[in-house]
N, C-alpha and C. Protein backbone atom coordinates (compact mmCIF):
# COMPACT_ATOMS: atom_id res chain seq x y z
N UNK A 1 1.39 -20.30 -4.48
CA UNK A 1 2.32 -19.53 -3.68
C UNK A 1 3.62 -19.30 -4.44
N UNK A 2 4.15 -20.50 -4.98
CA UNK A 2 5.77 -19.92 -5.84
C UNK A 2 5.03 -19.54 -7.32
N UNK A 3 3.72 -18.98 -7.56
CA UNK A 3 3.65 -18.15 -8.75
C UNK A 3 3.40 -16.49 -8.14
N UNK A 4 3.15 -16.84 -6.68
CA UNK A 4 2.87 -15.13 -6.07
C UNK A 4 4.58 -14.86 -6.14
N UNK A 5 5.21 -15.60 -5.53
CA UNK A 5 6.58 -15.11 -4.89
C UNK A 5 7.46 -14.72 -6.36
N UNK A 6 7.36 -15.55 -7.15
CA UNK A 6 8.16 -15.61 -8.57
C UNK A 6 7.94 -14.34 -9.40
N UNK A 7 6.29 -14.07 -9.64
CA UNK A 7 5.95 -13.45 -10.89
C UNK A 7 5.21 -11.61 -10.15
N UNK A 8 5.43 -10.95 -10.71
CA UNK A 8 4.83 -9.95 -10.60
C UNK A 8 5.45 -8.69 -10.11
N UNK A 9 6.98 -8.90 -9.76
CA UNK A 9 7.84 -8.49 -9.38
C UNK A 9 7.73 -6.81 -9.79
N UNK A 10 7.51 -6.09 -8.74
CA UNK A 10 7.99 -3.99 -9.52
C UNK A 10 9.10 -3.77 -8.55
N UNK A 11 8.91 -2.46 -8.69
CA UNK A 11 9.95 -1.81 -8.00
C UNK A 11 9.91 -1.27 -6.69
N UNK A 12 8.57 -1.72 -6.58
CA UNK A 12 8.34 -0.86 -4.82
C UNK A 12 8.74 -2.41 -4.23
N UNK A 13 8.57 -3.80 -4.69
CA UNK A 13 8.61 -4.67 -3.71
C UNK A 13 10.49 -5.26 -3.95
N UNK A 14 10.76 -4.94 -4.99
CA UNK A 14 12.22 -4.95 -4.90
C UNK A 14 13.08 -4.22 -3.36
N UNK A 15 12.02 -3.07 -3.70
CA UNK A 15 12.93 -1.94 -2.56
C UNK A 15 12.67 -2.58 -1.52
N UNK A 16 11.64 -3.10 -1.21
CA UNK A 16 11.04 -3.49 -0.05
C UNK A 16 12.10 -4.50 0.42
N UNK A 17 12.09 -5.88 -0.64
CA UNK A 17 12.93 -6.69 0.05
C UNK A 17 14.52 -6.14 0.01
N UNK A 18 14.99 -5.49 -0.69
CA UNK A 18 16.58 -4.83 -0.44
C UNK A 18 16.46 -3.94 0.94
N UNK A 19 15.55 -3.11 1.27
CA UNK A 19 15.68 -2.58 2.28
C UNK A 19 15.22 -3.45 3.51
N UNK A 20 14.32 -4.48 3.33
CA UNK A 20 14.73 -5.61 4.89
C UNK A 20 15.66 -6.16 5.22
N UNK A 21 16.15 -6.39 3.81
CA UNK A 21 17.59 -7.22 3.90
C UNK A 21 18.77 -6.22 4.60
N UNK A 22 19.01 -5.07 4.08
CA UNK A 22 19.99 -4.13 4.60
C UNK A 22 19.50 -3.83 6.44
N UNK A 23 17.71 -3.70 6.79
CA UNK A 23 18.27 -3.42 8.37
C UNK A 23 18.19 -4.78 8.86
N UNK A 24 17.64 -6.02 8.62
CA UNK A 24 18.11 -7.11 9.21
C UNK A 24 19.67 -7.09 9.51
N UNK A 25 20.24 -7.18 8.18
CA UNK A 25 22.44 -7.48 8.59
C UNK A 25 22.68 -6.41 9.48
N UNK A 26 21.96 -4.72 9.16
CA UNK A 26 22.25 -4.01 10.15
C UNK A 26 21.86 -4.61 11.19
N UNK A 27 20.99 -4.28 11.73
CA UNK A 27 20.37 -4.81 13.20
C UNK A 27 21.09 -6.45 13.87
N UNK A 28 21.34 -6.88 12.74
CA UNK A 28 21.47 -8.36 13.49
C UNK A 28 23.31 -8.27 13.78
N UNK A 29 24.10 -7.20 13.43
CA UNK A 29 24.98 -6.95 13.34
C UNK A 29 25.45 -6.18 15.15
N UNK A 30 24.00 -5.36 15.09
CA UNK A 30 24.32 -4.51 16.31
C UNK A 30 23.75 -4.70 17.43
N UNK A 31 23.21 -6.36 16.90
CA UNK A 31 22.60 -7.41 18.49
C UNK A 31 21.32 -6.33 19.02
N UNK A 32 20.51 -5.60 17.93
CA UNK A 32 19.41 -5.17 17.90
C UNK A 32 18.25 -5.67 17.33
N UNK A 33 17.62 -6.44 18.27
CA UNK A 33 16.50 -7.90 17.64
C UNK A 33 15.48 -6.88 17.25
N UNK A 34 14.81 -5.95 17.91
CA UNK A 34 13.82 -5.78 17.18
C UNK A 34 13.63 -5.45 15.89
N UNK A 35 14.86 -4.74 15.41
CA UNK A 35 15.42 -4.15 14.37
C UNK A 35 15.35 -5.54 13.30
N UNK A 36 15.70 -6.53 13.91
CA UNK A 36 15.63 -7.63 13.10
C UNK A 36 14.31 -7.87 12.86
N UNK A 37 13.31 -7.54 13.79
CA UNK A 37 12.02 -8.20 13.66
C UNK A 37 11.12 -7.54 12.34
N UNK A 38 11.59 -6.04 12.81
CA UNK A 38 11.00 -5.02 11.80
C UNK A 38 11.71 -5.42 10.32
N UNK A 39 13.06 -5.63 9.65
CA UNK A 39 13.41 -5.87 8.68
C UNK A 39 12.61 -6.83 8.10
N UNK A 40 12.89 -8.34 9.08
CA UNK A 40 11.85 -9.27 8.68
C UNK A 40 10.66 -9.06 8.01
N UNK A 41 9.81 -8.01 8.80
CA UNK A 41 8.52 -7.93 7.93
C UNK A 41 8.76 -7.51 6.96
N UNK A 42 9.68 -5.83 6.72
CA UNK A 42 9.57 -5.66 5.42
C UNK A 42 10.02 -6.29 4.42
N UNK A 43 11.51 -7.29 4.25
CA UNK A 43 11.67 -8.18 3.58
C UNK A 43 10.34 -9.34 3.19
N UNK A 44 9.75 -9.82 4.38
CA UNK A 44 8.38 -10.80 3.74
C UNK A 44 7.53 -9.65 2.88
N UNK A 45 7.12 -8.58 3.06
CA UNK A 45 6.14 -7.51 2.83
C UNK A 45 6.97 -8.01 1.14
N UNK A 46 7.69 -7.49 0.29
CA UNK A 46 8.60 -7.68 -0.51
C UNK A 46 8.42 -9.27 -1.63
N UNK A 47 8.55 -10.20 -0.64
CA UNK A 47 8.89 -11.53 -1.13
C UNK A 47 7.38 -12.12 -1.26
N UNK A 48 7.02 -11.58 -0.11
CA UNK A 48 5.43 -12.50 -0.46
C UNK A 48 3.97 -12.09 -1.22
N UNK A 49 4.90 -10.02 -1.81
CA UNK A 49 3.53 -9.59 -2.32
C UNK A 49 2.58 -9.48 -0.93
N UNK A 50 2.15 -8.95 -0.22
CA UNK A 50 1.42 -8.55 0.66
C UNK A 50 1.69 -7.30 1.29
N UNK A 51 0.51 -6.63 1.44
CA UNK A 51 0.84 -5.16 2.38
C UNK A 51 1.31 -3.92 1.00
N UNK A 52 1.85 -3.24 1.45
CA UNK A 52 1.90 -2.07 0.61
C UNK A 52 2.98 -2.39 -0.84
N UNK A 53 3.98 -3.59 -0.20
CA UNK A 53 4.61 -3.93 -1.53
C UNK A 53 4.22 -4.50 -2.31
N UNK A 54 2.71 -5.04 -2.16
CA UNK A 54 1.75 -5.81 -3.52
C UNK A 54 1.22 -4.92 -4.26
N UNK A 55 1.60 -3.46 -4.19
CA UNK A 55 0.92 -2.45 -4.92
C UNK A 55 -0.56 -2.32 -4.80
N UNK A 56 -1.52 -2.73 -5.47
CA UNK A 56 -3.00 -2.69 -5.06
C UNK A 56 -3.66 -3.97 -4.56
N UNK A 57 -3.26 -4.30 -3.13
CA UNK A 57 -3.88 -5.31 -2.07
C UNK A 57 -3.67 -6.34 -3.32
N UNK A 58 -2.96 -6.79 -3.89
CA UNK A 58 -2.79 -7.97 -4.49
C UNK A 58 -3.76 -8.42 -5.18
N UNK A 59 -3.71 -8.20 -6.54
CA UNK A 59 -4.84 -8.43 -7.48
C UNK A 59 -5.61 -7.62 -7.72
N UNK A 60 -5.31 -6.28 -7.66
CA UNK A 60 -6.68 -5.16 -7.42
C UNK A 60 -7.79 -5.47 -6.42
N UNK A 61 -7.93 -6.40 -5.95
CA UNK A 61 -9.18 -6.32 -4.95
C UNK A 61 -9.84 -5.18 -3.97
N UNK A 62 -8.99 -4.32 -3.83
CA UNK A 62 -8.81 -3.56 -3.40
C UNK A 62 -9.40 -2.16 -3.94
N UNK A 63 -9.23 -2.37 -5.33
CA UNK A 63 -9.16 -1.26 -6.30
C UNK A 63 -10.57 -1.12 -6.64
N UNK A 64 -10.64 0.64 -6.29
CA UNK A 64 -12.47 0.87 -6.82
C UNK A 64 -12.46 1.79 -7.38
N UNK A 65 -13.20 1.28 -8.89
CA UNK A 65 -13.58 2.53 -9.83
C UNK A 65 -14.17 3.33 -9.17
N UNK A 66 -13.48 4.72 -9.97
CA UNK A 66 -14.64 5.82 -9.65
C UNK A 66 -15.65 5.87 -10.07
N UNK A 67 -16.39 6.21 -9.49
CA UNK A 67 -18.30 6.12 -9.68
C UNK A 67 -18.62 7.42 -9.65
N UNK A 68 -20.00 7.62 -10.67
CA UNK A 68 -20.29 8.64 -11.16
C UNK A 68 -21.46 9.37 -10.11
N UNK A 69 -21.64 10.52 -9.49
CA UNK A 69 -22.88 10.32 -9.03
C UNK A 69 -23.79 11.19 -9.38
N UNK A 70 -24.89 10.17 -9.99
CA UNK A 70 -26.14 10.45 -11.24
C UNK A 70 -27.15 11.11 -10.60
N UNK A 71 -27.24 11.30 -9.21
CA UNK A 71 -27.99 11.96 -8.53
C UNK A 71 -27.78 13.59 -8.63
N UNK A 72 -26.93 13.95 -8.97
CA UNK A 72 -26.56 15.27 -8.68
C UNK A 72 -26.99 15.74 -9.89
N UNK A 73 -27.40 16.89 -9.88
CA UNK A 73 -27.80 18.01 -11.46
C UNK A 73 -26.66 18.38 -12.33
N UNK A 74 -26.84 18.47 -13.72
CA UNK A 74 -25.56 19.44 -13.91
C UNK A 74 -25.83 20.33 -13.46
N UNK A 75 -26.35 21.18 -13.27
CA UNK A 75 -26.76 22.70 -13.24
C UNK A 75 -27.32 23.36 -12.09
N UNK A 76 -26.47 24.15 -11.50
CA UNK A 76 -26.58 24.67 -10.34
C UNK A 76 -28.32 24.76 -9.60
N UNK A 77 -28.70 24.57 -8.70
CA UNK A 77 -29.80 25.22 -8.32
C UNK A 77 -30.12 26.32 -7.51
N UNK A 78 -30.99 26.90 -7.99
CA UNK A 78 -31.66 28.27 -7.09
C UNK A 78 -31.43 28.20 -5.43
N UNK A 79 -30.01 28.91 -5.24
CA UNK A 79 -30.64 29.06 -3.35
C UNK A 79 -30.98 30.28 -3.08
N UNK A 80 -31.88 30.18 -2.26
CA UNK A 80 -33.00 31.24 -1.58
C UNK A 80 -32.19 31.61 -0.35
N UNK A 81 -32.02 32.89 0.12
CA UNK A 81 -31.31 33.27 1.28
C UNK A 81 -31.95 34.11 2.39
N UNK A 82 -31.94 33.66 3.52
CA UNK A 82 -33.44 34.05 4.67
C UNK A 82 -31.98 35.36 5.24
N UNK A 83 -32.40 36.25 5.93
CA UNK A 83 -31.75 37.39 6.40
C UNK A 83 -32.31 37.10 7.88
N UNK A 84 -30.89 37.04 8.53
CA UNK A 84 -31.50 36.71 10.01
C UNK A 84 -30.92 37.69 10.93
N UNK A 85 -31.44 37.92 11.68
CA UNK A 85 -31.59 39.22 12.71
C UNK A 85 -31.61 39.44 13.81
């Protein structure tokens, strides 16, 4: 856990925790709890690596090569067209 919180640090989870931190003091300033509640997450979102500020679900797990699909032809095939009436 203090090698998730410590190491791996970008810039989306920086923002993340600077911007929980800014509406928490807001909110907790203007005796608006939920406002606090919502900062909260995004500050943890931020600090703990989880959710959209871990970039790809934390560890790539998440992350799927594109796959080729070998089924398909290169090369166009013949369509036949019925005339309906």
């Amino acid at each position: 856990m203090k090698a998730r919180i410590l190491q791996g640090w970008t810039i989306t989870r920086a923002l993340y925790t600077i911007l929980g931190t800014v509406v928490i003091i807001q909110s907790a300033t203007q005796a608006e709890w939920m406002g606090v509640f919502l900062g909260s997450y995004l500050a943890a979102m931020g600090i703990f690596a989880f959710g959209c500020a871990a970039g790809n679900c934390f560890g790539g797990n998440c992350a799927t090569p594109p796959t080729r699909n070998n089924h398909a032809s290169t090369t166009p095939e013949n369509v036949v067209f019925e005339e309906v009436k």
